[in-house]
N, C-alpha and C. Protein backbone atom coordinates (compact mmCIF):
# COMPACT_ATOMS: atom_id res chain seq x y z
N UNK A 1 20.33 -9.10 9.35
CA UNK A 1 19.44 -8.63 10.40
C UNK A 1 18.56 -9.80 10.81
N UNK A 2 18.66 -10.03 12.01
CA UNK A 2 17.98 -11.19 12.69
C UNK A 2 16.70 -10.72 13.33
N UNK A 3 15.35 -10.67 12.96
CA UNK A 3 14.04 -10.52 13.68
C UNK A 3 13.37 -11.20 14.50
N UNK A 4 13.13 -11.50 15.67
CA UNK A 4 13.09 -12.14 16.60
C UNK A 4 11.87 -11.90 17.44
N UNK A 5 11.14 -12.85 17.48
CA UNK A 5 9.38 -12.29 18.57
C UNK A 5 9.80 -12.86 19.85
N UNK A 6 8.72 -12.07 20.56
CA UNK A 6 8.76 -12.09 22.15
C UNK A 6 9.00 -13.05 22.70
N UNK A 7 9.39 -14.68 22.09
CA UNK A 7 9.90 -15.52 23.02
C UNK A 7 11.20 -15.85 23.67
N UNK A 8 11.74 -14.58 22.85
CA UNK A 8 13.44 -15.01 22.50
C UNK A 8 14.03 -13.81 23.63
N UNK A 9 13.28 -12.80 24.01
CA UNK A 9 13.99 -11.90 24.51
C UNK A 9 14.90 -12.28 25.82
N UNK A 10 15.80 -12.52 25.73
CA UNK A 10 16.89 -12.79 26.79
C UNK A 10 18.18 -12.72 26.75
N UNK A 11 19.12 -12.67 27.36
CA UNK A 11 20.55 -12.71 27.39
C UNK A 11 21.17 -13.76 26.40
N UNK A 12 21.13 -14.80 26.67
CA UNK A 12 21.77 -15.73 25.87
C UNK A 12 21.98 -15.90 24.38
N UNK A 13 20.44 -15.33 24.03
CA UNK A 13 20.48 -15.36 22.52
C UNK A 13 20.35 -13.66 21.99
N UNK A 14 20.50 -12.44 23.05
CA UNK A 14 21.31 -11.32 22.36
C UNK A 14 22.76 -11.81 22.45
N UNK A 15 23.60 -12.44 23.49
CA UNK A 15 24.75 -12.80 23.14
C UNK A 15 24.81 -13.91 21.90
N UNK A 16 24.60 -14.68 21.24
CA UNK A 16 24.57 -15.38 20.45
C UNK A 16 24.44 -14.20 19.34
N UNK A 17 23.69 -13.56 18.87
CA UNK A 17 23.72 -12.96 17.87
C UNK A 17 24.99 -11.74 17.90
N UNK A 18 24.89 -11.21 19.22
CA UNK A 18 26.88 -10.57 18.99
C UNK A 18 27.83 -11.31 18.78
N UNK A 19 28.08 -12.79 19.18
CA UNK A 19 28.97 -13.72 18.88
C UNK A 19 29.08 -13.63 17.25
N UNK A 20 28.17 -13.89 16.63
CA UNK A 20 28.00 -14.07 14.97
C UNK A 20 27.90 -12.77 14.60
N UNK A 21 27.96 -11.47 15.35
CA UNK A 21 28.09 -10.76 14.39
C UNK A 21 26.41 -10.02 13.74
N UNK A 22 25.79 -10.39 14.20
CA UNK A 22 24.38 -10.39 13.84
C UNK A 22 23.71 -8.99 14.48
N UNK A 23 23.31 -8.13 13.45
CA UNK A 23 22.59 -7.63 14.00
C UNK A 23 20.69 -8.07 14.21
N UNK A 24 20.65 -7.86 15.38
CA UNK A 24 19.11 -8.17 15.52
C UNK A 24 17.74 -7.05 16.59
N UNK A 25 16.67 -7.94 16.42
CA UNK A 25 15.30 -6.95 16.60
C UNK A 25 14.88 -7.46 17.41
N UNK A 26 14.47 -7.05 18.56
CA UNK A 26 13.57 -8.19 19.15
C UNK A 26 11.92 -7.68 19.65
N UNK A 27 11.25 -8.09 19.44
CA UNK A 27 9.62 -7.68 19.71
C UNK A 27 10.12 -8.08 21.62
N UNK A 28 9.30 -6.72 22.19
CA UNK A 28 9.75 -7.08 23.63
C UNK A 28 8.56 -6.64 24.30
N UNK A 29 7.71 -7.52 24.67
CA UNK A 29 6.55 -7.72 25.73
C UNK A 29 6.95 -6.37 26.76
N UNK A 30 5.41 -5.76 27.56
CA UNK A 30 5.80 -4.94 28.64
C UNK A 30 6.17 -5.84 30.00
N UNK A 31 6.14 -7.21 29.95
CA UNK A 31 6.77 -8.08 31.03
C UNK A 31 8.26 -8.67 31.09
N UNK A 32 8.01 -8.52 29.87
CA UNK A 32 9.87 -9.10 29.62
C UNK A 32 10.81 -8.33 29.88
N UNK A 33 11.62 -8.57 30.15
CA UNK A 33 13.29 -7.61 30.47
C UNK A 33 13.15 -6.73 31.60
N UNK A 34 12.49 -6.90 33.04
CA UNK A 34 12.01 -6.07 33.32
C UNK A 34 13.40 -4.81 33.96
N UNK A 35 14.11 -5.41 33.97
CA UNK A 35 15.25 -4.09 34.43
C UNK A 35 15.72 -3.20 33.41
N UNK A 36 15.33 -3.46 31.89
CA UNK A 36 15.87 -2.71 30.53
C UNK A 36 14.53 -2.03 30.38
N UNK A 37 13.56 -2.39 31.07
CA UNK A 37 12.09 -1.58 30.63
C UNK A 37 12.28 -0.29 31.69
N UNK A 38 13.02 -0.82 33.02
CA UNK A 38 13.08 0.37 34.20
C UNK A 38 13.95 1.41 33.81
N UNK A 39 15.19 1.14 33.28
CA UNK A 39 16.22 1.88 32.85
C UNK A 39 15.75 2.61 31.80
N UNK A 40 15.06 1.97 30.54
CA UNK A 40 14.46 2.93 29.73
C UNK A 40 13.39 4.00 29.81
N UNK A 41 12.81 3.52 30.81
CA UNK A 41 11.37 4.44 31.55
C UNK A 41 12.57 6.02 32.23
N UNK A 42 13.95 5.57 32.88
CA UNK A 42 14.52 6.24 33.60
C UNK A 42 15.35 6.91 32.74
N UNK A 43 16.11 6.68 31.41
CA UNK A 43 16.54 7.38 30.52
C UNK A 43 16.28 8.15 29.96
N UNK A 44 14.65 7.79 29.17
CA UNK A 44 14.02 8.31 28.61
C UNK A 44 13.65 10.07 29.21
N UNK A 45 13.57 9.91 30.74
CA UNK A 45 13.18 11.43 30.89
C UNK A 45 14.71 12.11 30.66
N UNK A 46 16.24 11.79 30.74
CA UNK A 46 17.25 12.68 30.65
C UNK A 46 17.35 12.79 29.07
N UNK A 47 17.10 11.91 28.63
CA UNK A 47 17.33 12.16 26.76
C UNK A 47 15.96 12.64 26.12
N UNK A 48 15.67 13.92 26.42
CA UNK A 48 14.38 14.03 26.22
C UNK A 48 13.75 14.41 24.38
N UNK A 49 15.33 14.34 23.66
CA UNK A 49 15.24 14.55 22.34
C UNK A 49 15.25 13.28 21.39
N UNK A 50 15.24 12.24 22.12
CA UNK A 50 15.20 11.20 21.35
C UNK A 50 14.08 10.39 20.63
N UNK A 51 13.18 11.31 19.80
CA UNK A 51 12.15 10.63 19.27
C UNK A 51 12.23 11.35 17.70
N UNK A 52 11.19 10.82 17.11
CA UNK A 52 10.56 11.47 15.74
C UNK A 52 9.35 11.20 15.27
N UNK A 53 8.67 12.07 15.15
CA UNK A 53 7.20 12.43 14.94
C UNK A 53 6.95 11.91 13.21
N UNK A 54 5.89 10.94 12.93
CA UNK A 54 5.80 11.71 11.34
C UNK A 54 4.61 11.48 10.97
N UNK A 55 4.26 11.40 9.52
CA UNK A 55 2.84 11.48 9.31
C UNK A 55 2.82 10.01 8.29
N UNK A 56 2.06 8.66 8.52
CA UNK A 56 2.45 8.25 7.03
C UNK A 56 1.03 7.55 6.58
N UNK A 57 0.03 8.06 5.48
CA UNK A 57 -1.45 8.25 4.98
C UNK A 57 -1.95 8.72 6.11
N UNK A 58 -2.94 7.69 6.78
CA UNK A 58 -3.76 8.11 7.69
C UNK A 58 -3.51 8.17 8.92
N UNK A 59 -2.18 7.82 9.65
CA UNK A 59 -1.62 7.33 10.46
C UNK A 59 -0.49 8.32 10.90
N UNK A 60 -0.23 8.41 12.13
CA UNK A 60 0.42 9.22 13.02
C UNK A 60 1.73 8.32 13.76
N UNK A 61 2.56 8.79 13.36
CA UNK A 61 3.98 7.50 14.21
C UNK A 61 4.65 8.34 15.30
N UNK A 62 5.16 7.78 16.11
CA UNK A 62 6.07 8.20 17.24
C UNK A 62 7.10 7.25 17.56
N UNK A 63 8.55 7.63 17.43
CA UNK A 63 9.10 6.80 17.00
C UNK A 63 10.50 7.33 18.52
N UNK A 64 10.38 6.92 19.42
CA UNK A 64 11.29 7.15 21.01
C UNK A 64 12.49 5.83 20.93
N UNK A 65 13.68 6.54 21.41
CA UNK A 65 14.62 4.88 21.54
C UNK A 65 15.65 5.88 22.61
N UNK A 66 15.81 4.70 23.45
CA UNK A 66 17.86 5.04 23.90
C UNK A 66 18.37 3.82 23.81
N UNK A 67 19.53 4.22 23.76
CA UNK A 67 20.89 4.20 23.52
C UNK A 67 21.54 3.84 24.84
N UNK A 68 22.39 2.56 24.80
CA UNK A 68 23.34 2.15 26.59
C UNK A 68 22.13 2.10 27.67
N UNK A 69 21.61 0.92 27.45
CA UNK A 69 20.67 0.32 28.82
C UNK A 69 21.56 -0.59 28.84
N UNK A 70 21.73 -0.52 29.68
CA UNK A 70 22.85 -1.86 30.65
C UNK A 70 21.92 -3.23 30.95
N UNK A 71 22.20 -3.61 30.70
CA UNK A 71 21.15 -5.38 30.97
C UNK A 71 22.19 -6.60 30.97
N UNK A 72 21.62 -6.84 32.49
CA UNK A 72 22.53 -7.69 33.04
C UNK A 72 21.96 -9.20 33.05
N UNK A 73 22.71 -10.40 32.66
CA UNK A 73 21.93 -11.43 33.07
C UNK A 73 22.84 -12.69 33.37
N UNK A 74 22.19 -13.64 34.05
CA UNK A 74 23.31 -14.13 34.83
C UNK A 74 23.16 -15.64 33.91
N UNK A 75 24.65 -15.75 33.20
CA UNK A 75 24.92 -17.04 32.65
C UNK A 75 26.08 -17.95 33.46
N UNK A 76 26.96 -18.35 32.90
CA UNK A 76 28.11 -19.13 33.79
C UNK A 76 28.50 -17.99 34.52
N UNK A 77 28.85 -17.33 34.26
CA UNK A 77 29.59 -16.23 35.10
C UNK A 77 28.82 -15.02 35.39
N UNK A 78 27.84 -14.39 34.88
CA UNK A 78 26.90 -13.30 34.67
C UNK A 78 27.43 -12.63 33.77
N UNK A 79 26.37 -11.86 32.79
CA UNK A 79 27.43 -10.92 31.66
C UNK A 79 26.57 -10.17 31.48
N UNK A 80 27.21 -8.36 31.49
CA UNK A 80 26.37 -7.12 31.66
C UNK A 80 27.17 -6.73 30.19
N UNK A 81 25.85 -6.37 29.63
CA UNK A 81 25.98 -6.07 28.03
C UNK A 81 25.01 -4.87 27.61
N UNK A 82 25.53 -4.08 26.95
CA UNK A 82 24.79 -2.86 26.34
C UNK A 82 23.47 -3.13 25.39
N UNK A 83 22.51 -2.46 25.59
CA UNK A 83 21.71 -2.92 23.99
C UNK A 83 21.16 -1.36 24.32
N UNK A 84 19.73 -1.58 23.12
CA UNK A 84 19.12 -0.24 23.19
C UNK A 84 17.50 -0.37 22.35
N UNK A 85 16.96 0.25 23.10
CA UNK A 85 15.48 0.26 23.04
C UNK A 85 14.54 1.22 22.01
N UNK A 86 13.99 0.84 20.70
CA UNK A 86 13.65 1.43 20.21
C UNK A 86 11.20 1.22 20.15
N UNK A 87 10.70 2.47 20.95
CA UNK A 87 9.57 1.73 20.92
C UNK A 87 8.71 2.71 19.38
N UNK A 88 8.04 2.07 19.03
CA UNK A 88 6.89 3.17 17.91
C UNK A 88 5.69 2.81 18.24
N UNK A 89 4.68 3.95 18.47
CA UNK A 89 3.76 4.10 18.61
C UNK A 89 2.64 4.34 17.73
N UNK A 90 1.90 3.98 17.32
CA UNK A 90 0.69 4.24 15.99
C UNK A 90 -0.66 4.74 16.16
N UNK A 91 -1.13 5.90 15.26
CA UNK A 91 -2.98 6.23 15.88
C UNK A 91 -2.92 6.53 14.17
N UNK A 92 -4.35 6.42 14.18
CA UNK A 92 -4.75 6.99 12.84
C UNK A 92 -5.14 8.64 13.11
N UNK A 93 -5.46 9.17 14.13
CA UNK A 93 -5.82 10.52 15.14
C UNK A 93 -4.67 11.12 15.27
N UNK A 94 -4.02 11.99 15.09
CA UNK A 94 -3.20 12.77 15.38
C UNK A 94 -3.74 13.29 17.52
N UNK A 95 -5.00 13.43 17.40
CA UNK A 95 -5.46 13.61 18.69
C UNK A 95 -4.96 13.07 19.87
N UNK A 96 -5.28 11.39 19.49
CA UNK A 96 -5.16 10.26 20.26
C UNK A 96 -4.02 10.55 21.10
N UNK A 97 -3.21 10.65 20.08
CA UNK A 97 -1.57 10.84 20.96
C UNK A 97 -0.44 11.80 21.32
N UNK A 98 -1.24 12.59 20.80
CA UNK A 98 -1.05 13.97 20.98
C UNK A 98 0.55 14.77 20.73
N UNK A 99 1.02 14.26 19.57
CA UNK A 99 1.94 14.42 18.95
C UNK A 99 2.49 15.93 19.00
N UNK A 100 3.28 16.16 18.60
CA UNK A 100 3.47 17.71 18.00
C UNK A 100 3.80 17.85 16.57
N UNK A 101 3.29 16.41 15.73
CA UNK A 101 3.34 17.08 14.72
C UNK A 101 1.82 16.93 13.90
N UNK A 102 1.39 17.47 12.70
CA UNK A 102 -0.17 17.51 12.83
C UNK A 102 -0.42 16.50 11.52
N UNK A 103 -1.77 15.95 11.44
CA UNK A 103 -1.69 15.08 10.52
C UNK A 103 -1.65 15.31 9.37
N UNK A 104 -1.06 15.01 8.43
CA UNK A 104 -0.63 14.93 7.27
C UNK A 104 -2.18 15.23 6.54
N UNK A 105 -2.73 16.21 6.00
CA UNK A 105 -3.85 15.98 4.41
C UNK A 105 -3.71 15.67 3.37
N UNK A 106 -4.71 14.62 2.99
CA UNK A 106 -4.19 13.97 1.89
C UNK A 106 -4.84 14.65 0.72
């Protein structure tokens, strides 16, 4: 598993890590990728079951992803490749974010 911060997010080096075989992570800025951020904003309302709620100490998670965002980017030839978007969200408030599930007592 290859972990990767926000400088890396681009075509070339998600293809590089499918070349090898690699699975990888990438930390992805709300500026970066901007056509995989549109598609996921646009997925997200038809897959409306794709999250999970949980509780872990004081802290409240929300955990949303899809699956087949198409992201296209143009190398020698251009190459449109699948990936998929996983975001988590954190409050210590169950309030804040208004979850449906309730906070955990410790």
């Amino acid at each position: 598993m290859v972990l990767l911060d926000g400088l890396y997010p681009n075509g070339p080096i998600m293809a590089l890590c499918r070349k090898n075989k690699w699975d990888f992570m990438i930390v992805l800025q709300d500026k970066s990728l901007k056509s995989a951020w549109e598609e996921y904003e646009g997925l997200t309302r038809l897959e409306t079951n794709n999250y999970f709620n949980t509780a872990w100490g004081n802290r409240i998670q929300r955990f949303e992803w899809v699956n087949g965002i198409e992201y296209y980017y143009v190398g020698v030839n251009g190459v449109l490749m699948g990936t998929s978007m996983l975001l988590c969200f954190t409050n210590k408030k169950a309030y804040d974010i208004k979850l449906s599930c309730q906070e955990k007592q410790e």
